[in-house]
N, C-alpha and C. Protein backbone atom coordinates (compact mmCIF):
# COMPACT_ATOMS: atom_id res chain seq x y z
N UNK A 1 15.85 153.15 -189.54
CA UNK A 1 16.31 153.58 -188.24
C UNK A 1 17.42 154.60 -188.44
N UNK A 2 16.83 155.86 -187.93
CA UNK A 2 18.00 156.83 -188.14
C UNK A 2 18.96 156.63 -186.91
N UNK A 3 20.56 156.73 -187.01
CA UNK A 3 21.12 156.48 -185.90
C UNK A 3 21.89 158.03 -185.67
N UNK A 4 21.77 158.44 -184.56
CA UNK A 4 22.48 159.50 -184.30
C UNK A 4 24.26 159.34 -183.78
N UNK A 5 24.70 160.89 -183.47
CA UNK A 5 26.65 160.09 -183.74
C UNK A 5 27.27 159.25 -182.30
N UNK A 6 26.01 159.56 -181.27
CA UNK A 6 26.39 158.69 -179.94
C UNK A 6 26.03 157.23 -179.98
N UNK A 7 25.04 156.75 -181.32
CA UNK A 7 24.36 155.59 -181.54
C UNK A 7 25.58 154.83 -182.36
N UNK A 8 25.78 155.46 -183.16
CA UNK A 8 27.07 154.99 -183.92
C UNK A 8 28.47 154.99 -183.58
N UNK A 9 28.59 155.93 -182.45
CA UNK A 9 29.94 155.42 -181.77
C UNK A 9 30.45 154.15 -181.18
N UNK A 10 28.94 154.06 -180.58
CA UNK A 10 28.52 152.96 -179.23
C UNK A 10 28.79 151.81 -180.03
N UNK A 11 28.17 151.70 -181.09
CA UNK A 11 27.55 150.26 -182.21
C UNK A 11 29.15 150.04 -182.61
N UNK A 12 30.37 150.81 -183.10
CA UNK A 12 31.28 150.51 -183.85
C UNK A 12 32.04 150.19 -182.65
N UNK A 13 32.08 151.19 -181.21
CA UNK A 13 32.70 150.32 -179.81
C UNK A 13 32.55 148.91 -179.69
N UNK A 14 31.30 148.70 -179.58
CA UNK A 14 30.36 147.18 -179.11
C UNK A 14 31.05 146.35 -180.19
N UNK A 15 31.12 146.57 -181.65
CA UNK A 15 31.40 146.09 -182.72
C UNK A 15 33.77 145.62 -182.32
N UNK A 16 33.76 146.39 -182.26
CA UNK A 16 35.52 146.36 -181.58
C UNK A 16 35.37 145.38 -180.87
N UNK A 17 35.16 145.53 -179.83
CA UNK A 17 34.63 144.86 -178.13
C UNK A 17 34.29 143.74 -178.74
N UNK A 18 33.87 143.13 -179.42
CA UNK A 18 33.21 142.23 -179.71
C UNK A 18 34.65 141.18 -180.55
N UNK A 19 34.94 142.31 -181.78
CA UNK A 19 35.97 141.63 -182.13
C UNK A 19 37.40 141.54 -181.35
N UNK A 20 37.65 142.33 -180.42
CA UNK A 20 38.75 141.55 -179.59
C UNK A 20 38.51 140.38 -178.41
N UNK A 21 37.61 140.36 -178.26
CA UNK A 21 37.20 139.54 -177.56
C UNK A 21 37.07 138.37 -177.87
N UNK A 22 36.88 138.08 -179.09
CA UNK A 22 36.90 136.85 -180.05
C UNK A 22 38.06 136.26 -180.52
N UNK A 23 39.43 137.25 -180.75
CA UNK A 23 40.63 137.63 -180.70
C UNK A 23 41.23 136.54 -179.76
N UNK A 24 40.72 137.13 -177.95
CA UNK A 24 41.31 137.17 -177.34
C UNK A 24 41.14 135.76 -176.60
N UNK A 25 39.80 134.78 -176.86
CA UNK A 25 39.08 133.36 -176.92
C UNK A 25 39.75 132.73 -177.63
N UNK A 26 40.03 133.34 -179.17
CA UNK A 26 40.92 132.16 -180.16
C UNK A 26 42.09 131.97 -179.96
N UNK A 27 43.05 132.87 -178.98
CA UNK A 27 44.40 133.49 -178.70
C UNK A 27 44.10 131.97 -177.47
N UNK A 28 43.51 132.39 -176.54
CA UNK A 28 43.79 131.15 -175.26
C UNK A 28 43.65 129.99 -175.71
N UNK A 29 42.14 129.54 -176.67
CA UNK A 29 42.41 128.56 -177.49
C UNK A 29 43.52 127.52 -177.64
N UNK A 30 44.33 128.39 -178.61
CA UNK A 30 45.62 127.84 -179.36
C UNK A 30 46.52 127.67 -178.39
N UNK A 31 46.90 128.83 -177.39
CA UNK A 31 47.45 128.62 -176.29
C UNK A 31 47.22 127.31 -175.60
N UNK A 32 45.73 126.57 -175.11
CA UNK A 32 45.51 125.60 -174.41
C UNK A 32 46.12 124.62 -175.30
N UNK A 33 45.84 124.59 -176.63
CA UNK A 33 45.71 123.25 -178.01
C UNK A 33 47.38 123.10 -177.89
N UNK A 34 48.23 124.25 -177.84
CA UNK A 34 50.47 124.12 -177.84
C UNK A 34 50.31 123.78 -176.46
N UNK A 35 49.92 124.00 -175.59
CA UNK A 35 50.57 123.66 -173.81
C UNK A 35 50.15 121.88 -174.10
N UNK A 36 48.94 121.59 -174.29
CA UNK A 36 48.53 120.13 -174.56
C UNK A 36 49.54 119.55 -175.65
N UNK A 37 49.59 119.66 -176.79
CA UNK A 37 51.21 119.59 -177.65
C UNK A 37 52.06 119.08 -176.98
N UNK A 38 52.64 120.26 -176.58
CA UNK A 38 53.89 120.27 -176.09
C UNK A 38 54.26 119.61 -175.00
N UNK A 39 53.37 119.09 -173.90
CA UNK A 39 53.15 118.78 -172.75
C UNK A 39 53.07 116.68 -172.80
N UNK A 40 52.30 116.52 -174.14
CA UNK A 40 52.09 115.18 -174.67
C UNK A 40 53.67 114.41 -174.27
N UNK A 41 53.58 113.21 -173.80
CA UNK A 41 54.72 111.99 -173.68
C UNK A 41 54.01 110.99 -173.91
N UNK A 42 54.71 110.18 -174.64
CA UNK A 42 54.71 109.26 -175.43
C UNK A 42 54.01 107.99 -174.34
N UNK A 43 52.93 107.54 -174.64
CA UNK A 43 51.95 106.83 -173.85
C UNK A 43 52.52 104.91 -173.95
N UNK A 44 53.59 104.64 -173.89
CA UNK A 44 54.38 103.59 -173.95
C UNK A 44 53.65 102.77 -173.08
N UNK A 45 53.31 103.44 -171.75
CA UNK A 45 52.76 101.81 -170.82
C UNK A 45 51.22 101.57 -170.72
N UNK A 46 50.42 102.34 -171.92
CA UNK A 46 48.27 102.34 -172.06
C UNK A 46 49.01 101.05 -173.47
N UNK A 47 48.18 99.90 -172.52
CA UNK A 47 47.91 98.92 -173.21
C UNK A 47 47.23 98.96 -174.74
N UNK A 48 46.13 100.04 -174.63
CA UNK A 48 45.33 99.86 -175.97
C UNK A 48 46.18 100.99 -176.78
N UNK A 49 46.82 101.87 -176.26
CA UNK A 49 47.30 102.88 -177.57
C UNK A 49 48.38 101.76 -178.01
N UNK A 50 49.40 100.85 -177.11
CA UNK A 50 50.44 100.39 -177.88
C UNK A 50 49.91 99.70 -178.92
N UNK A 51 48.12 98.59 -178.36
CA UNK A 51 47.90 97.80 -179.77
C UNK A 51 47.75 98.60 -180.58
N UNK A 52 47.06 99.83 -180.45
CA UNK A 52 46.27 100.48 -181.62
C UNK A 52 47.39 100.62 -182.42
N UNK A 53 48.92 101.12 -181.59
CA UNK A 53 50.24 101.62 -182.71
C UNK A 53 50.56 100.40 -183.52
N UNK A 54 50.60 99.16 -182.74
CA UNK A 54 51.11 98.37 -183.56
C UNK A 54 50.46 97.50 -184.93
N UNK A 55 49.04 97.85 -185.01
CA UNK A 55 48.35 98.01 -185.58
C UNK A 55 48.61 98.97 -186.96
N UNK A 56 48.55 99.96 -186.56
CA UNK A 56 48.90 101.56 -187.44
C UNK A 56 50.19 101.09 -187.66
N UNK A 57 51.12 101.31 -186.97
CA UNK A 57 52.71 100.45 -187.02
C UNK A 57 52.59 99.39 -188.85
N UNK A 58 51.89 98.32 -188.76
CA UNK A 58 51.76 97.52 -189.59
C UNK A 58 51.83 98.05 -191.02
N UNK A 59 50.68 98.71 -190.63
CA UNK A 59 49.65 99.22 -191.82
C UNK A 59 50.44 100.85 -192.76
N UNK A 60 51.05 101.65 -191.93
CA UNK A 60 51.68 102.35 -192.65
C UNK A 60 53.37 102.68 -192.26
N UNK A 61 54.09 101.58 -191.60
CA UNK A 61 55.71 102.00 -191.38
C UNK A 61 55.99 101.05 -191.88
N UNK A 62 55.78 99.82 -191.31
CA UNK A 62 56.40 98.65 -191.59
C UNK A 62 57.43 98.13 -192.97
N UNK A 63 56.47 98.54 -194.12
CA UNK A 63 57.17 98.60 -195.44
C UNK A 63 58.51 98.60 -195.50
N UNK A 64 58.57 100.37 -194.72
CA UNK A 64 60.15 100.87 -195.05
C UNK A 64 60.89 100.56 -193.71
N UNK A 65 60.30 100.83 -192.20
CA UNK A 65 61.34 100.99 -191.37
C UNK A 65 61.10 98.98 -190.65
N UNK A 66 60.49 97.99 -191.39
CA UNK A 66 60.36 96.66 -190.84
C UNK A 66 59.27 96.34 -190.15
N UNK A 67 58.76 95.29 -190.63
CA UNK A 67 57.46 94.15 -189.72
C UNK A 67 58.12 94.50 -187.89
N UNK A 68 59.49 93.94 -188.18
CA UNK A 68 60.04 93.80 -187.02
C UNK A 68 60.65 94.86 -186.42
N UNK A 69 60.97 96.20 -187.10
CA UNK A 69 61.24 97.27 -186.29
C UNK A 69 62.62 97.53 -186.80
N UNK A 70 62.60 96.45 -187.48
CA UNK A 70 65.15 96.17 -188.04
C UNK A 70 65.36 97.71 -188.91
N UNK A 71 64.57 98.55 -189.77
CA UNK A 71 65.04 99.17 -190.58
C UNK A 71 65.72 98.56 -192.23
N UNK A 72 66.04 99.49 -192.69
CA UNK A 72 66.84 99.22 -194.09
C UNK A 72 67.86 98.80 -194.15
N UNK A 73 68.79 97.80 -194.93
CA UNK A 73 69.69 97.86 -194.76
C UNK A 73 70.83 98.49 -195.26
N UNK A 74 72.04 98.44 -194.34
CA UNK A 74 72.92 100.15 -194.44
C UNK A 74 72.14 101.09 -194.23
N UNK A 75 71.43 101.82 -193.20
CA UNK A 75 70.72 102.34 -193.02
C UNK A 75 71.57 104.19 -192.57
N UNK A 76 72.79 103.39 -192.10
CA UNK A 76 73.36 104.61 -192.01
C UNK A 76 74.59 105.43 -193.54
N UNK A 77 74.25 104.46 -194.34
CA UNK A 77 75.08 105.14 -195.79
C UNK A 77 73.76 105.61 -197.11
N UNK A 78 74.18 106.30 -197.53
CA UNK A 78 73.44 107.07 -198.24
C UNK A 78 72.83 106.45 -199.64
N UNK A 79 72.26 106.26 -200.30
CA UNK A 79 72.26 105.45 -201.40
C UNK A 79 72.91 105.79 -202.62
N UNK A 80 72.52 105.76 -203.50
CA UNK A 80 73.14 106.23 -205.43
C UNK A 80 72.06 107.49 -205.22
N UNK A 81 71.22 108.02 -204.93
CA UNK A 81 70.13 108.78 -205.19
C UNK A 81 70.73 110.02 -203.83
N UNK A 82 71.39 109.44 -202.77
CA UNK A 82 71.81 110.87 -202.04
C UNK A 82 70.69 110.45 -200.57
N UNK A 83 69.83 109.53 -200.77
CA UNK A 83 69.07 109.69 -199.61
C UNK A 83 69.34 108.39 -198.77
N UNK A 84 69.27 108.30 -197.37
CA UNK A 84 69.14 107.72 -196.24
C UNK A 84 68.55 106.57 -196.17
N UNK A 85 68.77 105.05 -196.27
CA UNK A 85 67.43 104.28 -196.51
C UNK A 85 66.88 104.32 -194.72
N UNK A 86 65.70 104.20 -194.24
CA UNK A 86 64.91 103.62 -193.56
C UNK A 86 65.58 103.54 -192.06
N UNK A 87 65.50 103.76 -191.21
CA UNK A 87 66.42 103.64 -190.23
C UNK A 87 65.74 102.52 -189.59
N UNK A 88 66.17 101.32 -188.16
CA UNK A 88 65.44 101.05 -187.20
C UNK A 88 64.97 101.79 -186.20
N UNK A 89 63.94 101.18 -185.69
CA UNK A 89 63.18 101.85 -184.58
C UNK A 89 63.65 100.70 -183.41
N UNK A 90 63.99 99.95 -183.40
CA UNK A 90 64.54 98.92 -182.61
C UNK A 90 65.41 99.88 -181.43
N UNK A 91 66.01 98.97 -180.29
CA UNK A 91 66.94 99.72 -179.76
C UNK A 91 68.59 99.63 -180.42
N UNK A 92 68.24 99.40 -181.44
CA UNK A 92 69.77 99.74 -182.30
C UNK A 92 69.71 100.45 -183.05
N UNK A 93 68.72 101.30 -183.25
CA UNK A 93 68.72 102.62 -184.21
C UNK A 93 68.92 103.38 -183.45
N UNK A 94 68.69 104.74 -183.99
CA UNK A 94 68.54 106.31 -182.86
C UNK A 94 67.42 106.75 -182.65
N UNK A 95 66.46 106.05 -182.81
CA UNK A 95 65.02 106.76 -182.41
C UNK A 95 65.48 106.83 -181.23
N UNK A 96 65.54 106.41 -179.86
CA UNK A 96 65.46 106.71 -178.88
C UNK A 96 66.05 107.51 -178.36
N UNK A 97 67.03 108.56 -179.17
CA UNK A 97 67.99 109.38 -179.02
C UNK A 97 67.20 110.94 -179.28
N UNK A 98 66.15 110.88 -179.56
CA UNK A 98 65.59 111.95 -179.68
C UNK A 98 63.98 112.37 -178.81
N UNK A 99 64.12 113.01 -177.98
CA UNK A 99 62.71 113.22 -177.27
C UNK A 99 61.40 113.17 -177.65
N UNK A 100 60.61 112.70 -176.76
CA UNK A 100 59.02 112.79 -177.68
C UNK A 100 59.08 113.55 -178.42
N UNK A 101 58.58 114.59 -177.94
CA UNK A 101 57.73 116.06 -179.24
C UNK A 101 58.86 116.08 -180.38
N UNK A 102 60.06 115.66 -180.18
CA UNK A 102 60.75 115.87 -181.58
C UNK A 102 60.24 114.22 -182.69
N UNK A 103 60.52 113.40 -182.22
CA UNK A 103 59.74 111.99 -182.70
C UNK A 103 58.17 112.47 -183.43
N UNK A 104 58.00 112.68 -182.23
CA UNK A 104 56.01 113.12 -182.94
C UNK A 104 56.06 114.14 -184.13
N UNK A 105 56.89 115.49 -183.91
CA UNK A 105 56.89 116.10 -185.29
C UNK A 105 57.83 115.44 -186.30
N UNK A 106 58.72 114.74 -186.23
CA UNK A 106 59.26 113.99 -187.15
C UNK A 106 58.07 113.49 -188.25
N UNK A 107 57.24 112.45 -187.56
CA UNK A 107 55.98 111.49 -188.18
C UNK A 107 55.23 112.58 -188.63
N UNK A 108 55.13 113.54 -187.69
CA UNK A 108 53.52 114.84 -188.76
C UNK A 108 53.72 115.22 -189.69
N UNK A 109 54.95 115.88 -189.40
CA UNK A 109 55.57 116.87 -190.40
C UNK A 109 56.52 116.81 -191.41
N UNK A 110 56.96 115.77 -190.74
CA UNK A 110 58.28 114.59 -191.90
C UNK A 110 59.66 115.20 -191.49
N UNK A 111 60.88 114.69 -192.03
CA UNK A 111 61.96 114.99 -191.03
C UNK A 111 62.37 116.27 -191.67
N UNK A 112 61.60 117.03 -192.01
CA UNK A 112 62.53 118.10 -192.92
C UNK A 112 61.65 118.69 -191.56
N UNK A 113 60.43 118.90 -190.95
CA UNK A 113 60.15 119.98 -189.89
C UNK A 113 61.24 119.68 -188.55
N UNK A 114 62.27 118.87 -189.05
CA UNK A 114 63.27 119.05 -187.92
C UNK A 114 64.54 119.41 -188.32
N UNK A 115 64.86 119.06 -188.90
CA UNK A 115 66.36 119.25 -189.97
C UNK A 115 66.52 120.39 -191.18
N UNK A 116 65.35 120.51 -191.43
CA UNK A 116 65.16 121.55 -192.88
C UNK A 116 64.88 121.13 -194.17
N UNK A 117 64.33 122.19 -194.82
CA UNK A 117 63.31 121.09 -196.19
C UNK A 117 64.65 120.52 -197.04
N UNK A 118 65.57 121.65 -196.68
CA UNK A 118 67.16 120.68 -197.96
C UNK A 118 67.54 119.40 -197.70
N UNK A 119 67.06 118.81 -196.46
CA UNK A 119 67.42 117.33 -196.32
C UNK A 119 66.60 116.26 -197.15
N UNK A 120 67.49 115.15 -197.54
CA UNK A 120 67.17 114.38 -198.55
C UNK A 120 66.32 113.15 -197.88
N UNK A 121 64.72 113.09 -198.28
CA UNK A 121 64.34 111.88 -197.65
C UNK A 121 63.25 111.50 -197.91
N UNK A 122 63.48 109.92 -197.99
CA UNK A 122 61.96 109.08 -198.85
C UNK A 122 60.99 109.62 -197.49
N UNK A 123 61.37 110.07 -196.31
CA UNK A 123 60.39 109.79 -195.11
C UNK A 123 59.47 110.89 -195.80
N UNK A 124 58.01 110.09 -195.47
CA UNK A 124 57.04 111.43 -195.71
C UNK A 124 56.26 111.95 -194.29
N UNK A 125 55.47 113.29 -194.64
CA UNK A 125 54.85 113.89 -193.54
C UNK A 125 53.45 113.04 -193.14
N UNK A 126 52.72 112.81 -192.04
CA UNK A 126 51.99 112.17 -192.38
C UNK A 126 50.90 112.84 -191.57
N UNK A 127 50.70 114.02 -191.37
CA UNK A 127 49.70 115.15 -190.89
C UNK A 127 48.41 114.96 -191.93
N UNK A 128 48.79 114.57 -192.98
CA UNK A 128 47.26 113.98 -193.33
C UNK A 128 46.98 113.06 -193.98
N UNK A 129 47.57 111.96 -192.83
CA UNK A 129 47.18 110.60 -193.09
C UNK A 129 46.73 109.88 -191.78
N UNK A 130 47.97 110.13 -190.90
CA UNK A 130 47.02 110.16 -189.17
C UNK A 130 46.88 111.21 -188.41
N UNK A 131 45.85 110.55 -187.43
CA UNK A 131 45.76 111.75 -186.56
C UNK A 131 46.61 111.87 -185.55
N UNK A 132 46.95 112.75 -184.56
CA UNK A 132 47.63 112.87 -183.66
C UNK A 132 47.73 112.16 -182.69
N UNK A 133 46.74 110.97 -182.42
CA UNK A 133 46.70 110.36 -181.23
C UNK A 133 46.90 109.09 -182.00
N UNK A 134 47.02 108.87 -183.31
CA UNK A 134 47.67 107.96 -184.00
C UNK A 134 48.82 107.97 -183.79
N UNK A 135 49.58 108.82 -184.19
CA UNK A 135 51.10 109.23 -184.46
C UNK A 135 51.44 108.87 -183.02
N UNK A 136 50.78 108.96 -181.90
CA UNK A 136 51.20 108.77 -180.41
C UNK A 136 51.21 107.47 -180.29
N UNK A 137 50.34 106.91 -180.58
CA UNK A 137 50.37 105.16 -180.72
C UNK A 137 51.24 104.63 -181.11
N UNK A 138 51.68 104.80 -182.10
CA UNK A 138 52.45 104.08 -183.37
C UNK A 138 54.11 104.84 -182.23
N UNK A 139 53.88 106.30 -181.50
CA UNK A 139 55.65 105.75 -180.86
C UNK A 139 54.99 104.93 -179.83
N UNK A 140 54.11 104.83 -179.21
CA UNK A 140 53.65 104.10 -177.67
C UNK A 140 54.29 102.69 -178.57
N UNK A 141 53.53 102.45 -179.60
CA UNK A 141 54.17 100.86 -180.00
C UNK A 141 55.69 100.53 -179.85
N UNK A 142 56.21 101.35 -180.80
CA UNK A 142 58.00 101.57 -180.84
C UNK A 142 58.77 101.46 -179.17
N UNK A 143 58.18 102.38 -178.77
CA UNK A 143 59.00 102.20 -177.14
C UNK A 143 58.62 101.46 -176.45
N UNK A 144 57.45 101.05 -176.47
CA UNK A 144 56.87 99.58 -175.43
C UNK A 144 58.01 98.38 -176.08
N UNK A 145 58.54 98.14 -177.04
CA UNK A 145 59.43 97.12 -177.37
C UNK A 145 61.30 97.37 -177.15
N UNK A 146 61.41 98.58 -176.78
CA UNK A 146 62.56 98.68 -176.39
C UNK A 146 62.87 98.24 -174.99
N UNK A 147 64.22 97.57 -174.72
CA UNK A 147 64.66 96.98 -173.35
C UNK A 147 64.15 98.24 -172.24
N UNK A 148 64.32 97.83 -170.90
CA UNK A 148 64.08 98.81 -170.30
C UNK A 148 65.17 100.07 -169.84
N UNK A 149 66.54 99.49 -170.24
CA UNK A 149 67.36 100.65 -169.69
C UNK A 149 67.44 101.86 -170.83
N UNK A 150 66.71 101.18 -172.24
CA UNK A 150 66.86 102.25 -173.28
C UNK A 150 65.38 102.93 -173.14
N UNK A 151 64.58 102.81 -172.28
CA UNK A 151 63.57 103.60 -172.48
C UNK A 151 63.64 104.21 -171.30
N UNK A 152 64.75 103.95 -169.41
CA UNK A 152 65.25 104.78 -168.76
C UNK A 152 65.76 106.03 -169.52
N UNK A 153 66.87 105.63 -170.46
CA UNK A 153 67.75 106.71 -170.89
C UNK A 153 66.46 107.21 -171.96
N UNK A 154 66.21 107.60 -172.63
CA UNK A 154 65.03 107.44 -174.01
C UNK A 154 64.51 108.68 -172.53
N UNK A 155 64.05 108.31 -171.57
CA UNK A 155 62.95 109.32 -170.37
C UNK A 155 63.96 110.40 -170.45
N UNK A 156 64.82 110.39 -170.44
CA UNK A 156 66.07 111.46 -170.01
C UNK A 156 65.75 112.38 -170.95
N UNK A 157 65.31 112.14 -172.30
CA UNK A 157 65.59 113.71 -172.97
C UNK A 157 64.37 114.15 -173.01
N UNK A 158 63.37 113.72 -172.14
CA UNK A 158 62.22 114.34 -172.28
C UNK A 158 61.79 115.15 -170.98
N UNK A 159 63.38 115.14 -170.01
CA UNK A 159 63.21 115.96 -168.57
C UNK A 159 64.32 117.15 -168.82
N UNK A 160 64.64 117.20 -170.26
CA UNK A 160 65.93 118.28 -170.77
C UNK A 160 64.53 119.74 -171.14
């Protein structure tokens, strides 16, 4: 097929056209996938995500931050090694001092995607170990057990 130079303009147009357009699908995409992100609160009062967390809860926190939620002890002094042991998730730790989406990337990404990779810490990332609607469970578990005036205040930084 011989193509003449109006055949080949058209074809490398169509060919453009084609690729911004594909561009411009994967662009809203990602857009929809961060507004859903970002938009996520912590599903504390769906009965089955809290079992499912406390479940997941068991199976991969428990070790370090407690069966019961207590944390390490001295949790707020540093060890011989420079690092942090284990904090509670109870309402006597500070989890509740920090808003969903920062909690949730804490667990994905581990606490250095909040603080910076120079911070010292056994916590690991766990982006590929659960999935995202795991990681939502496992806080739905955590805050379904806090009193209710700490999960009033706990709502507060997620209307900042």
């Amino acid at each position: 097929m011989v193509l003449n130079r109006f055949n080949k303009i058209s074809l490398i147009a169509a060919l453009i056209l084609i690729v911004l357009l594909t561009a411009l699908l994967l662009n809203q995409q990602t857009n929809s996938a961060q507004n859903t992100f970002q938009s996520k609160t912590i599903p504390y009062q769906d009965a089955v995500a809290v079992a499912n967390g406390q479940a997941i809860y068991q199976q991969q926190c428990a070790a370090c931050h407690g069966a019961d939620l207590s944390g390490q002890a001295n949790w707020q002094k540093r060890n011989a090694q420079g690092y942090l042991p284990a904090p509670p998730h109870n309402q006597t730790g500070h989890t509740w001092h920090h808003a969903d989406l920062q909690l949730f990337t804490m667990v994905k990404g581990g606490v250095q995607a909040i603080v910076g990779t120079d911070y010292r810490t056994n916590m690991m990332a766990f982006d590929t170990i659960l999935t995202d609607e795991e990681i939502w469970a496992v806080l739905a578990y955590i805050k379904s057990t806090w009193p209710q005036e700490i999960i009033t205040a706990h709502n507060r930084f997620n209307e900042n």
